[in-house]
Protein backbone atom coordinates (compact mmCIF):
# COMPACT_ATOMS: atom_id res chain seq x y z
CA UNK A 1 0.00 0.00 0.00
CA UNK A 2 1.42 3.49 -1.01
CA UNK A 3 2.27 5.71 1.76
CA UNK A 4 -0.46 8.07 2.71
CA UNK A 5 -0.40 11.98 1.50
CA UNK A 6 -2.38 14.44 3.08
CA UNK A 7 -3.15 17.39 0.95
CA UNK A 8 -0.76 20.23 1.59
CA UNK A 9 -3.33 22.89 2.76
CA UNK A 10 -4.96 20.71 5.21
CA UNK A 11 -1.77 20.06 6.49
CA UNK A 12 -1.05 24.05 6.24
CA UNK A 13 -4.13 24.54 8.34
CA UNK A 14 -4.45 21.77 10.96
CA UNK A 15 -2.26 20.20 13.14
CA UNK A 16 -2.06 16.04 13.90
CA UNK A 17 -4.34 15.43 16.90
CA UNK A 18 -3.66 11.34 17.23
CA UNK A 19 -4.38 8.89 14.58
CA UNK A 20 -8.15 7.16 15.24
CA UNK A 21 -7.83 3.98 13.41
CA UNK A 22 -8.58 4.76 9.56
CA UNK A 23 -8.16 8.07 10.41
CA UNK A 24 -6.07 10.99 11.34
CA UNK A 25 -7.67 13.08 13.46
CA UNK A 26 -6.51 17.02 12.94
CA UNK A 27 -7.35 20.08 14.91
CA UNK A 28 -8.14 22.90 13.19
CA UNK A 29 -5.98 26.39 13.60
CA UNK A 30 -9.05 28.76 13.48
CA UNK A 31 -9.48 29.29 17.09
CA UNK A 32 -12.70 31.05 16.45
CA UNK A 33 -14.90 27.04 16.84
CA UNK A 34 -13.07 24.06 18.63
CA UNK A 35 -13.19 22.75 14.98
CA UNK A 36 -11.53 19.38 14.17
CA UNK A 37 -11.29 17.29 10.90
CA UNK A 38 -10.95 13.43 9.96
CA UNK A 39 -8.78 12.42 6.87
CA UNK A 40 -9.66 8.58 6.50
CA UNK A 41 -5.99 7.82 5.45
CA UNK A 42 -6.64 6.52 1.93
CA UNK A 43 -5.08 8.40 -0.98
CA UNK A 44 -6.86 8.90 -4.20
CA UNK A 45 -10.84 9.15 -2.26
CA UNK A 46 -12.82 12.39 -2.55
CA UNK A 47 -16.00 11.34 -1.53
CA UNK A 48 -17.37 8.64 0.94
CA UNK A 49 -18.65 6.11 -1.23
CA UNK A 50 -15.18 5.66 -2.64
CA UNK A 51 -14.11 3.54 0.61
CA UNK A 52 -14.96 0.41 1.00
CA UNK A 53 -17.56 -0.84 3.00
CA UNK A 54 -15.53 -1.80 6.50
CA UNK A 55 -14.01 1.50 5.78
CA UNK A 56 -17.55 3.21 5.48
CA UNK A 57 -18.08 1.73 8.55
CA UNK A 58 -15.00 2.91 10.08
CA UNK A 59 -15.23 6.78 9.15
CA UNK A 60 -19.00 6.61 10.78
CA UNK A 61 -17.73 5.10 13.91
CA UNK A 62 -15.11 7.82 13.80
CA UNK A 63 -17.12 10.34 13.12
CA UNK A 64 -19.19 9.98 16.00
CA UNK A 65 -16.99 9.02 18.80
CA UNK A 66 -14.78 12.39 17.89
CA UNK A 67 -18.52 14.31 17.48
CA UNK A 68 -19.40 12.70 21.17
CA UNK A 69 -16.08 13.45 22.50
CA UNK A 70 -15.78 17.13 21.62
CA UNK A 71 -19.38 17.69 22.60
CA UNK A 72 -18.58 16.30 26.07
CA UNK A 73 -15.16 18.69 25.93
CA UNK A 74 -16.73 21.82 25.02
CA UNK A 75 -20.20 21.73 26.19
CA UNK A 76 -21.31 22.62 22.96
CA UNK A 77 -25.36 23.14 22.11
CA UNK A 78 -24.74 21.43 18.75
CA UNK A 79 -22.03 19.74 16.67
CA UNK A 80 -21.84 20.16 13.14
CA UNK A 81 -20.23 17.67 10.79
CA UNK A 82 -19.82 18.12 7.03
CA UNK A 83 -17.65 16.86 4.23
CA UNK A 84 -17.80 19.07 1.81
CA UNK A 85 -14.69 19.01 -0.31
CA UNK A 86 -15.20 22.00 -2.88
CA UNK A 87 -11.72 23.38 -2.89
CA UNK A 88 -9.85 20.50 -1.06
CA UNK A 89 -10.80 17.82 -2.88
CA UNK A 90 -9.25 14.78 -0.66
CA UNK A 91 -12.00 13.67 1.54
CA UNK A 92 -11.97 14.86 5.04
CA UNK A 93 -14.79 15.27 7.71
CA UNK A 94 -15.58 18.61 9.72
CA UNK A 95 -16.42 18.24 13.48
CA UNK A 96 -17.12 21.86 14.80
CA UNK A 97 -18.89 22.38 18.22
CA UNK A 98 -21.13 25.37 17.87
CA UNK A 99 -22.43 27.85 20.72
CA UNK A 100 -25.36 30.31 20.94
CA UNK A 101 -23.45 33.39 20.18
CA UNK A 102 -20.23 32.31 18.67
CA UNK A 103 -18.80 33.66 15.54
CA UNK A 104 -22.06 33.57 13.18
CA UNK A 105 -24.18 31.39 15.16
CA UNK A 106 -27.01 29.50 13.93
CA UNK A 107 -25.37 30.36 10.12
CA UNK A 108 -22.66 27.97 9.01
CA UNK A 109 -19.02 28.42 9.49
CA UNK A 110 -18.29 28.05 5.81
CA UNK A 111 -16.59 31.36 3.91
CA UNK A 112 -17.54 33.47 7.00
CA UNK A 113 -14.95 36.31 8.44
CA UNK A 114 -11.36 35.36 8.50
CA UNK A 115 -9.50 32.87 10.52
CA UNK A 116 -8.73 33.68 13.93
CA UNK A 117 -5.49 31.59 14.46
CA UNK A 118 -4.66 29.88 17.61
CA UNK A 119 -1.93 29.93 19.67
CA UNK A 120 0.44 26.24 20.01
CA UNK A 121 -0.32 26.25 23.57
CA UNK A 122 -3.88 26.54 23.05
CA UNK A 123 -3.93 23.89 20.52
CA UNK A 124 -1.29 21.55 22.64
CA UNK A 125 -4.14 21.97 25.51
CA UNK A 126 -6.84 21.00 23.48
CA UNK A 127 -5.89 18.12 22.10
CA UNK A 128 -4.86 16.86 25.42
CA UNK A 129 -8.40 17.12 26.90
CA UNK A 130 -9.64 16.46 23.69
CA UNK A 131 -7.88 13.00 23.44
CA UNK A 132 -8.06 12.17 26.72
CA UNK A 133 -12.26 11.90 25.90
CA UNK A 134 -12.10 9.88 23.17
């Protein structure tokens, strides 16, 4: 199997979190949502559908133990997940935990303002607690 390559601006705008199984989970830098992604470590897919079934399986199960963990972390009203994939086309998974009152709340996250970056100790700490749930 070829060695896995994550696309260059995910990796420009997210930092390694812990690997999840299939995937590598990734925190986002934008410190204005805790806002993580999943990149099912499989080159060549864009969309879901391309895995195979266990892996299907896999990126659900993923998907939702990171959504319950960062939930339980940040207290969050809701958690929105989306794989949308318009201008990075390798497919990866948004996790964001969303608050009454936070940075466009109830709109969506996507193409609003400008990124608010975080600091490394901010990030280190998260991913701590963060891990430490899952």
């Amino acid at each position: 199997m070829a060695k896995f390559e994550l696309d260059e601006r995910l990796a420009r705008d997210t930092v390694l979190a812990t690997v999840t199984g299939l995937c590598q989970l990734r925190v986002m830098k934008d410190g204005r949502w805790p806002w993580v992604m999943l990149v099912p470590q499989r080159n060549g897919i864009s969309e879901p559908f391309e895995l195979t079934p266990l892996d299907q399986t896999l990126l659900t199960f993923e998907t939702n133990m990171v959504a319950s963990a960062l939930k339980k972390v940040t207290g969050a009203k809701k958690i929105n997940v989306g794989a949308l994939g318009n201008i990075v086309g390798q497919l990866h998974v948004h996790i964001v935990a969303r608050f009454e009152g936070d940075p466009n709340w109830p709109g969506p996250i996507w193409g609003f303002g400008s990124a608010q970056p975080r600091s490394e100790t901010e990030i280190k700490a998260f991913i701590e607690t963060l891990t430490q749930a899952l």
